[in-house]
C-alpha atoms as a PDB file:
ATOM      1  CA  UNK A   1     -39.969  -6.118 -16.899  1.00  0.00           C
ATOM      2  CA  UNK A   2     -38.475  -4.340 -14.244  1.00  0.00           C
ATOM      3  CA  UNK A   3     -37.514  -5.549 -10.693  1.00  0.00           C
ATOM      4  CA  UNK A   4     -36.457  -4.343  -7.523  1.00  0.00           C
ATOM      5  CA  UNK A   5     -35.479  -5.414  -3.637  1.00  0.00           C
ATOM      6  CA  UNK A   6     -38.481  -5.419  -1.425  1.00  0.00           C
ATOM      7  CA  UNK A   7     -36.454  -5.865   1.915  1.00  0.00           C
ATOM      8  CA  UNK A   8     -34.336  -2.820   3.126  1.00  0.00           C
ATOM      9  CA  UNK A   9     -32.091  -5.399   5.181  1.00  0.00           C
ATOM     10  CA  UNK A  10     -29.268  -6.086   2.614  1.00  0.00           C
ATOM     11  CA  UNK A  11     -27.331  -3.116   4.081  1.00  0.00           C
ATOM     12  CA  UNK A  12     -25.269  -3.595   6.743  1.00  0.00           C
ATOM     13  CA  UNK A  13     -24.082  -0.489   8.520  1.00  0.00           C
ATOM     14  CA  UNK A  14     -21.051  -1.660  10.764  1.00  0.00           C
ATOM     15  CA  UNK A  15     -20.241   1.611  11.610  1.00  0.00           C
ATOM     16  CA  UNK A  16     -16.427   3.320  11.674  1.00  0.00           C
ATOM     17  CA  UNK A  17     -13.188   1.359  11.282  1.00  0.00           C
ATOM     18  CA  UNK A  18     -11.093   0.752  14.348  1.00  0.00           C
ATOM     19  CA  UNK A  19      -7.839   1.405  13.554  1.00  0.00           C
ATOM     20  CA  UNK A  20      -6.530  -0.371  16.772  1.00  0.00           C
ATOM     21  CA  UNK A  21      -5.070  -3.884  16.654  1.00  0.00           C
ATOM     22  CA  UNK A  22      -3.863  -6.022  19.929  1.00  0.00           C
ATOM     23  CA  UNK A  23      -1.453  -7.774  18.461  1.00  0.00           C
ATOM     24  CA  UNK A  24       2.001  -7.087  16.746  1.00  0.00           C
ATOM     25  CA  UNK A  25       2.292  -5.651  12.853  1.00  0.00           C
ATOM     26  CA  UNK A  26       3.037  -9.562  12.017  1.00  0.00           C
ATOM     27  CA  UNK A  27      -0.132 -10.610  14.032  1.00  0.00           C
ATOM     28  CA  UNK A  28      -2.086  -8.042  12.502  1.00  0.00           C
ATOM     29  CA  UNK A  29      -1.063  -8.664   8.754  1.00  0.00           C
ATOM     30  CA  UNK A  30      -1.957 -12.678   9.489  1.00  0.00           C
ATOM     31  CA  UNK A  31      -5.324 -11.574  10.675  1.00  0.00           C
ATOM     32  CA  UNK A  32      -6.317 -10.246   6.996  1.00  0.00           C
ATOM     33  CA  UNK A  33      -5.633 -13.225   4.199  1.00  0.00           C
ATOM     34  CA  UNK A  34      -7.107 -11.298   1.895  1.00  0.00           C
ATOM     35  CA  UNK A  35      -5.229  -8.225   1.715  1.00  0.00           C
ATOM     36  CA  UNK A  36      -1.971  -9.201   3.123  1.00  0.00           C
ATOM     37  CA  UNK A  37      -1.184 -13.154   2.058  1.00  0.00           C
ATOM     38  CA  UNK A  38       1.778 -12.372  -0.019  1.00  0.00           C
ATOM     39  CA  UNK A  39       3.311 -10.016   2.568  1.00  0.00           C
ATOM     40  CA  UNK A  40       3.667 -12.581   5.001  1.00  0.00           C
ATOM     41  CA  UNK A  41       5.328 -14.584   2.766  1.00  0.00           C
ATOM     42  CA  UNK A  42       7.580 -12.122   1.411  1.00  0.00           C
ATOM     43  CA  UNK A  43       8.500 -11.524   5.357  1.00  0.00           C
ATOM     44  CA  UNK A  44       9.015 -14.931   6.102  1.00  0.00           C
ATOM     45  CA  UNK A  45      11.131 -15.517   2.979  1.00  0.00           C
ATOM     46  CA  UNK A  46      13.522 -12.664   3.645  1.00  0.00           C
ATOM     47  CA  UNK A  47      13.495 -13.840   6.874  1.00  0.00           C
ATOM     48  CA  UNK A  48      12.609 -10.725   8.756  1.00  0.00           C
ATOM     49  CA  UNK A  49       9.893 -11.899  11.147  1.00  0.00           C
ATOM     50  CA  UNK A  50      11.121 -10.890  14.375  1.00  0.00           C
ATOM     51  CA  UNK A  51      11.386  -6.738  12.953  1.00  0.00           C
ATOM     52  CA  UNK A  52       7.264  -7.103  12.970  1.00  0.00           C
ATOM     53  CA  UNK A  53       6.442  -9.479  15.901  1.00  0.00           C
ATOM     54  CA  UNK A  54       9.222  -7.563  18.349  1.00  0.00           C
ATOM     55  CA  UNK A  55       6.450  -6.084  21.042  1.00  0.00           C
ATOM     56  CA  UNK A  56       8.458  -3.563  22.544  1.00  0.00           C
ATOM     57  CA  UNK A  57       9.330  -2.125  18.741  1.00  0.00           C
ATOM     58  CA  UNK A  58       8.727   0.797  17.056  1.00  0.00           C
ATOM     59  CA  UNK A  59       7.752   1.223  13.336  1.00  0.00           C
ATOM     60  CA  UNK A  60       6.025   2.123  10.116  1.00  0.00           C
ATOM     61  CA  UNK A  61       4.782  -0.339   7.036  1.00  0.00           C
ATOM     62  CA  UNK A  62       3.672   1.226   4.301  1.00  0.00           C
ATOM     63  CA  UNK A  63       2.010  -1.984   3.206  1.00  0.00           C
ATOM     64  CA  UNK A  64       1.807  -3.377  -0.192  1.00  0.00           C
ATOM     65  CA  UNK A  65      -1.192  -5.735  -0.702  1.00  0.00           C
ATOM     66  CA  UNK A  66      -2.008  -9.131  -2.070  1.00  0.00           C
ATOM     67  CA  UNK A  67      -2.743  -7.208  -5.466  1.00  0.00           C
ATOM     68  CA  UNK A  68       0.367  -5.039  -5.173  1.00  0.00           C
ATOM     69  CA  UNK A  69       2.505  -8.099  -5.216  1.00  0.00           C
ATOM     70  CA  UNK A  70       1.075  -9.654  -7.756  1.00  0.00           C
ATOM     71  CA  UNK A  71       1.515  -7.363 -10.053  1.00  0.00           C
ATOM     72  CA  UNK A  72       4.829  -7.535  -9.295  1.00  0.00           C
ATOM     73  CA  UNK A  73       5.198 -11.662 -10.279  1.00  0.00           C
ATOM     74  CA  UNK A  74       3.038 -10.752 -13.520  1.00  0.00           C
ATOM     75  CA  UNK A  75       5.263  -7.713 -14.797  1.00  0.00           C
ATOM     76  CA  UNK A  76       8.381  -9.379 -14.112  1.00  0.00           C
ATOM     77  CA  UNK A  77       9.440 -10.788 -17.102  1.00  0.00           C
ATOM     78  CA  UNK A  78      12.657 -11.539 -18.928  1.00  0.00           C
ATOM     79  CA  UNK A  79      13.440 -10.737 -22.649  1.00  0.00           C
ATOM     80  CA  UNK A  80      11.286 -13.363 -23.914  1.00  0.00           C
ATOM     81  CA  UNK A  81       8.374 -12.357 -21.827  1.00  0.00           C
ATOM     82  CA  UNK A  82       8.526 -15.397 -19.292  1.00  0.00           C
ATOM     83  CA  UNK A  83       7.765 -14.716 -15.723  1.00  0.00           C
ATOM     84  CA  UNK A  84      11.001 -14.419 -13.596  1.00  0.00           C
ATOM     85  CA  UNK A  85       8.948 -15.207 -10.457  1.00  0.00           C
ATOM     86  CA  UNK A  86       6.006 -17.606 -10.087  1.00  0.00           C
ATOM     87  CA  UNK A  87       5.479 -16.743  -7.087  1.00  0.00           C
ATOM     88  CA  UNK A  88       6.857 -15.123  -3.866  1.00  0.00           C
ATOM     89  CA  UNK A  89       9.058 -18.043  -2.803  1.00  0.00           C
ATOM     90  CA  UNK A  90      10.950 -17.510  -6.036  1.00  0.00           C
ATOM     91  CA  UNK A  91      12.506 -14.159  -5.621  1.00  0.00           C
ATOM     92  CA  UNK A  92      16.404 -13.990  -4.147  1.00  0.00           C
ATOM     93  CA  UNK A  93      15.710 -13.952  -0.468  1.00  0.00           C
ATOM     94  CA  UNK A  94      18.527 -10.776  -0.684  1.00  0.00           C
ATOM     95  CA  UNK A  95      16.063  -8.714  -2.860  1.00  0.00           C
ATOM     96  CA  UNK A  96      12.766 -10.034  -1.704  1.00  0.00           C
ATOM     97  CA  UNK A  97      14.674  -8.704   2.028  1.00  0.00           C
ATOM     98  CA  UNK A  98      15.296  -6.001   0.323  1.00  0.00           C
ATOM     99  CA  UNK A  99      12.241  -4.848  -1.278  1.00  0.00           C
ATOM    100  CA  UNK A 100       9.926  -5.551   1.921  1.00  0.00           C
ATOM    101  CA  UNK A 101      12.000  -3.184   4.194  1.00  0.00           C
ATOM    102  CA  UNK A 102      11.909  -0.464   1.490  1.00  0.00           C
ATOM    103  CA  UNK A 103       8.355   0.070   2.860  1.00  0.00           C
ATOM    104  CA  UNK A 104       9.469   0.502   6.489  1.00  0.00           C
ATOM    105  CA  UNK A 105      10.530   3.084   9.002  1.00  0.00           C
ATOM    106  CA  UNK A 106      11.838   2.547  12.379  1.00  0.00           C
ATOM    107  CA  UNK A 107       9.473   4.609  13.958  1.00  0.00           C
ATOM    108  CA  UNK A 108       5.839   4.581  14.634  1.00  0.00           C
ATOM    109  CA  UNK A 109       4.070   7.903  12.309  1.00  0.00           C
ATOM    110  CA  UNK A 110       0.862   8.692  12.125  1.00  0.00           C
ATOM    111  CA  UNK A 111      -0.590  10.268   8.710  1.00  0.00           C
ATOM    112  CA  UNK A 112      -0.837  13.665  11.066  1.00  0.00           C
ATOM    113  CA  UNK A 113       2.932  13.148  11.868  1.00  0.00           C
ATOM    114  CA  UNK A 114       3.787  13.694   7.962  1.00  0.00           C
ATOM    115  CA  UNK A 115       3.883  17.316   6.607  1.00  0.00           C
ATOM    116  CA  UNK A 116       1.771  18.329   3.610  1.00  0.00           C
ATOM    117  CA  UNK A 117       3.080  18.779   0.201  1.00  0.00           C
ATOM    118  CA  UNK A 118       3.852  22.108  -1.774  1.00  0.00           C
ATOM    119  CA  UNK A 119       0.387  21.663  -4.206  1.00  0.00           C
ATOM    120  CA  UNK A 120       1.440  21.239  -7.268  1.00  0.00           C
ATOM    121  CA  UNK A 121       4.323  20.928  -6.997  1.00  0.00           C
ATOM    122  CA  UNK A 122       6.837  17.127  -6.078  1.00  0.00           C
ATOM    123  CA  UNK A 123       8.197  19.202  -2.783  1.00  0.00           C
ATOM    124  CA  UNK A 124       6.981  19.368   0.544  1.00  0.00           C
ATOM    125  CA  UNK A 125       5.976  16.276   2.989  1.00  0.00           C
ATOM    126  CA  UNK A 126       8.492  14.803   5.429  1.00  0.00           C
ATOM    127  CA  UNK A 127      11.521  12.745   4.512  1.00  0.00           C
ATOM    128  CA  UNK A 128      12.123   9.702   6.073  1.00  0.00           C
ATOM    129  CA  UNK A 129      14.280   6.781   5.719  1.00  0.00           C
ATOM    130  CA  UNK A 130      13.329   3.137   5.653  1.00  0.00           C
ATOM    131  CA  UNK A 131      14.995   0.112   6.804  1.00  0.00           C
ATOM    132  CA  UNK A 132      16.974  -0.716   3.448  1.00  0.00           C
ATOM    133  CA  UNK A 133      18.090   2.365   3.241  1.00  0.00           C
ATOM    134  CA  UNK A 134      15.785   3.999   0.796  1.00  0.00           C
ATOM    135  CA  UNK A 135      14.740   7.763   1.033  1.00  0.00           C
ATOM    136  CA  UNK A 136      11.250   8.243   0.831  1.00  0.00           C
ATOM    137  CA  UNK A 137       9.109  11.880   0.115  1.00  0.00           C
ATOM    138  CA  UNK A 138       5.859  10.976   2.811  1.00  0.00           C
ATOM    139  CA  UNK A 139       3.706  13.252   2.070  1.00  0.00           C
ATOM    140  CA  UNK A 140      -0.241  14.378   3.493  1.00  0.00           C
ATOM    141  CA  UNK A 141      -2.458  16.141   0.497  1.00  0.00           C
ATOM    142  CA  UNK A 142      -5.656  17.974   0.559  1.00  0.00           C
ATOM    143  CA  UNK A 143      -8.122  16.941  -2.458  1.00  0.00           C
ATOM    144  CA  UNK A 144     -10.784  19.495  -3.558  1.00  0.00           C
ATOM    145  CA  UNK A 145     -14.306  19.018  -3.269  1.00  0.00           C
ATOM    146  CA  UNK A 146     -16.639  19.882  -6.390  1.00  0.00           C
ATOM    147  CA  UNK A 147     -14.987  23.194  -6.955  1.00  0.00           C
ATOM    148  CA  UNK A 148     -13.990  23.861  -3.305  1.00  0.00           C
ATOM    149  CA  UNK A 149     -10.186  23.801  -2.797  1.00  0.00           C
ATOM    150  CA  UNK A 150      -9.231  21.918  -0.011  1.00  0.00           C
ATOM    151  CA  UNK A 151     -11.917  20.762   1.481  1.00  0.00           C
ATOM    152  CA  UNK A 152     -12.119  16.951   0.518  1.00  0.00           C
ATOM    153  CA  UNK A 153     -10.616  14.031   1.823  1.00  0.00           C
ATOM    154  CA  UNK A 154      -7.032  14.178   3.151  1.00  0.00           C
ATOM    155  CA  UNK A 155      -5.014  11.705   1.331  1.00  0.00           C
ATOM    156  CA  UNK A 156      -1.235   9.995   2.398  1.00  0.00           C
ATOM    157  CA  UNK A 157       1.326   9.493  -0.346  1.00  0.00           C
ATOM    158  CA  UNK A 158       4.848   7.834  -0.537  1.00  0.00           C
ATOM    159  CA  UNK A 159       7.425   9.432  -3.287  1.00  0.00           C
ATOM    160  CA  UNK A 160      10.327   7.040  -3.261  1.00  0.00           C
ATOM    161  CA  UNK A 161      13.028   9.607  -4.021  1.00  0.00           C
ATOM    162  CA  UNK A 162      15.516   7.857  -6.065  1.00  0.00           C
ATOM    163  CA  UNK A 163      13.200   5.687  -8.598  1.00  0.00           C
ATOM    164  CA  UNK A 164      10.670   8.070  -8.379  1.00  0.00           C
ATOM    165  CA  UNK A 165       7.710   5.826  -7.448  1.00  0.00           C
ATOM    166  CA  UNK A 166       4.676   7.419  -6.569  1.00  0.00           C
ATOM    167  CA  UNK A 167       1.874   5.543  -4.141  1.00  0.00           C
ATOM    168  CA  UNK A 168      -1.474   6.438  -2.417  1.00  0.00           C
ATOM    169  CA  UNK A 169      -2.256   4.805   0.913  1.00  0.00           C
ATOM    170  CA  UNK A 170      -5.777   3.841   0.909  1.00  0.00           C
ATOM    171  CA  UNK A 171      -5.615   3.026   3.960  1.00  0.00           C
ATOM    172  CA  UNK A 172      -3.988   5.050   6.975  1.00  0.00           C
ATOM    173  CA  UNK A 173      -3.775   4.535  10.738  1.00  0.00           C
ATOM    174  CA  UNK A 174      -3.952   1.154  11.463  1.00  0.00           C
ATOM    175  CA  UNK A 175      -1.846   0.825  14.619  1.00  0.00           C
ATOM    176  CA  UNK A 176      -1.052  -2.576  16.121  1.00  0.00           C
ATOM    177  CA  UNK A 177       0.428  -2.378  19.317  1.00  0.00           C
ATOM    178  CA  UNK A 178       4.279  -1.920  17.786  1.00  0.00           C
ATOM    179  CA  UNK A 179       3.543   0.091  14.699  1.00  0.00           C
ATOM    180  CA  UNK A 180       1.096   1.782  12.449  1.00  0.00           C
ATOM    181  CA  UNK A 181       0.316   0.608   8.905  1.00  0.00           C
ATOM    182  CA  UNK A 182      -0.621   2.335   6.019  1.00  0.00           C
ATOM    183  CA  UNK A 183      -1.550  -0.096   3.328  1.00  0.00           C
ATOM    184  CA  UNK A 184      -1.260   1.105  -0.277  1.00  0.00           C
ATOM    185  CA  UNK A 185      -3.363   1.104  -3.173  1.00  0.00           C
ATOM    186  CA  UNK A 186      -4.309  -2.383  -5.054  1.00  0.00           C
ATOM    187  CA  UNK A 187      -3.130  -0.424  -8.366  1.00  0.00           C
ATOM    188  CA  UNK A 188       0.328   0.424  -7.298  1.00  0.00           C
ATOM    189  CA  UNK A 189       2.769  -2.586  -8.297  1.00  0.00           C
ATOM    190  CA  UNK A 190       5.065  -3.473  -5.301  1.00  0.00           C
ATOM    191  CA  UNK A 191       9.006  -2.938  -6.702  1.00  0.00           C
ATOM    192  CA  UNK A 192      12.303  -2.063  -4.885  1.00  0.00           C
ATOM    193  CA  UNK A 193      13.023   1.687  -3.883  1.00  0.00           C
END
């Protein structure tokens, strides 16, 4: 028995992404539940609001999602394998401060505004440092397409340069009016730099 749709209206073709938001980075993160819940939370607790609903600011989040973080809560474990953290609420307000402003800059960057890496190589991309004082490798990369060099998809990454961390922004160029975002990937598990 085989079966298929008869109607060719279950696609819905809503076209390309605007990246622009009117609102603040805090604004925009609260207008996405799904994706950035945990985040908001995290801000709040480390009490750090005002850096992402300041209008007249300037900055970067390299965002790490709902998933991101809780990976983070599940991993986290003490010698007997017991969860440290339940949830968000539960991590030190110093480290839970500290770990969100790992993933920003003070200034607004674009993916363009990052250089590309050296391929094959962990050199290259633009060094930057975010608000807790981490040093981060940002880096733009060229994928290959079939056997094409080059010519796929141009991907963002984040090298945190003293734990070594490694993340792919899935998303790049999402610019309230105070910032651009780059959110990271669901797979990479939100830790301190």
């Amino acid at each position: 028995l085989f079966t298929a749709c008869e109607k060719n209206d279950y696609f819905v073709d809503s076209g390309k992404a605007n990246g622009d938001f009117d609102g603040t980075v805090w604004e925009y993160l609260n207008s996405s539940h799904g994706n950035w819940d945990s985040l908001t939370v995290a801000i709040e607790h480390a009490g750090v609001i005002d850096i992402f609903d300041t209008p007249n600011s300037s900055l970067t989040l390299f965002g790490p999602t709902n998933h991101s973080i809780n990976q983070f809560l599940f991993k986290t474990i003490d010698e007997k394998g017991n969860r440290l953290y339940q949830c968000v609420r539960d991590i030190p307000a110093d480290l839970c401060r500290r770990m969100v402003l790992s993933y920003v800059i003070p200034e607004a960057r674009l993916r363009t505004d990052f250089d590309y890496e050296v391929k094959g190589t962990l050199t290259g991309g633009t060094i930057v440092e975010t608000l807790s004082g981490a040093k981060l490798r940002v880096y733009r990369h060229k994928t290959d397409y079939g056997s094409i060099s080059d010519a796929g998809p141009e991907e963002l990454y984040i090298h945190a340069q003293e734990s070594g961390h490694i993340a792919r922004c899935v998303s790049t160029d999402i610019k309230p009016m105070n910032g651009v975002v780059h959110a990271l990937s669901t797979t990479f598990q939100w830790t301190e730099f």
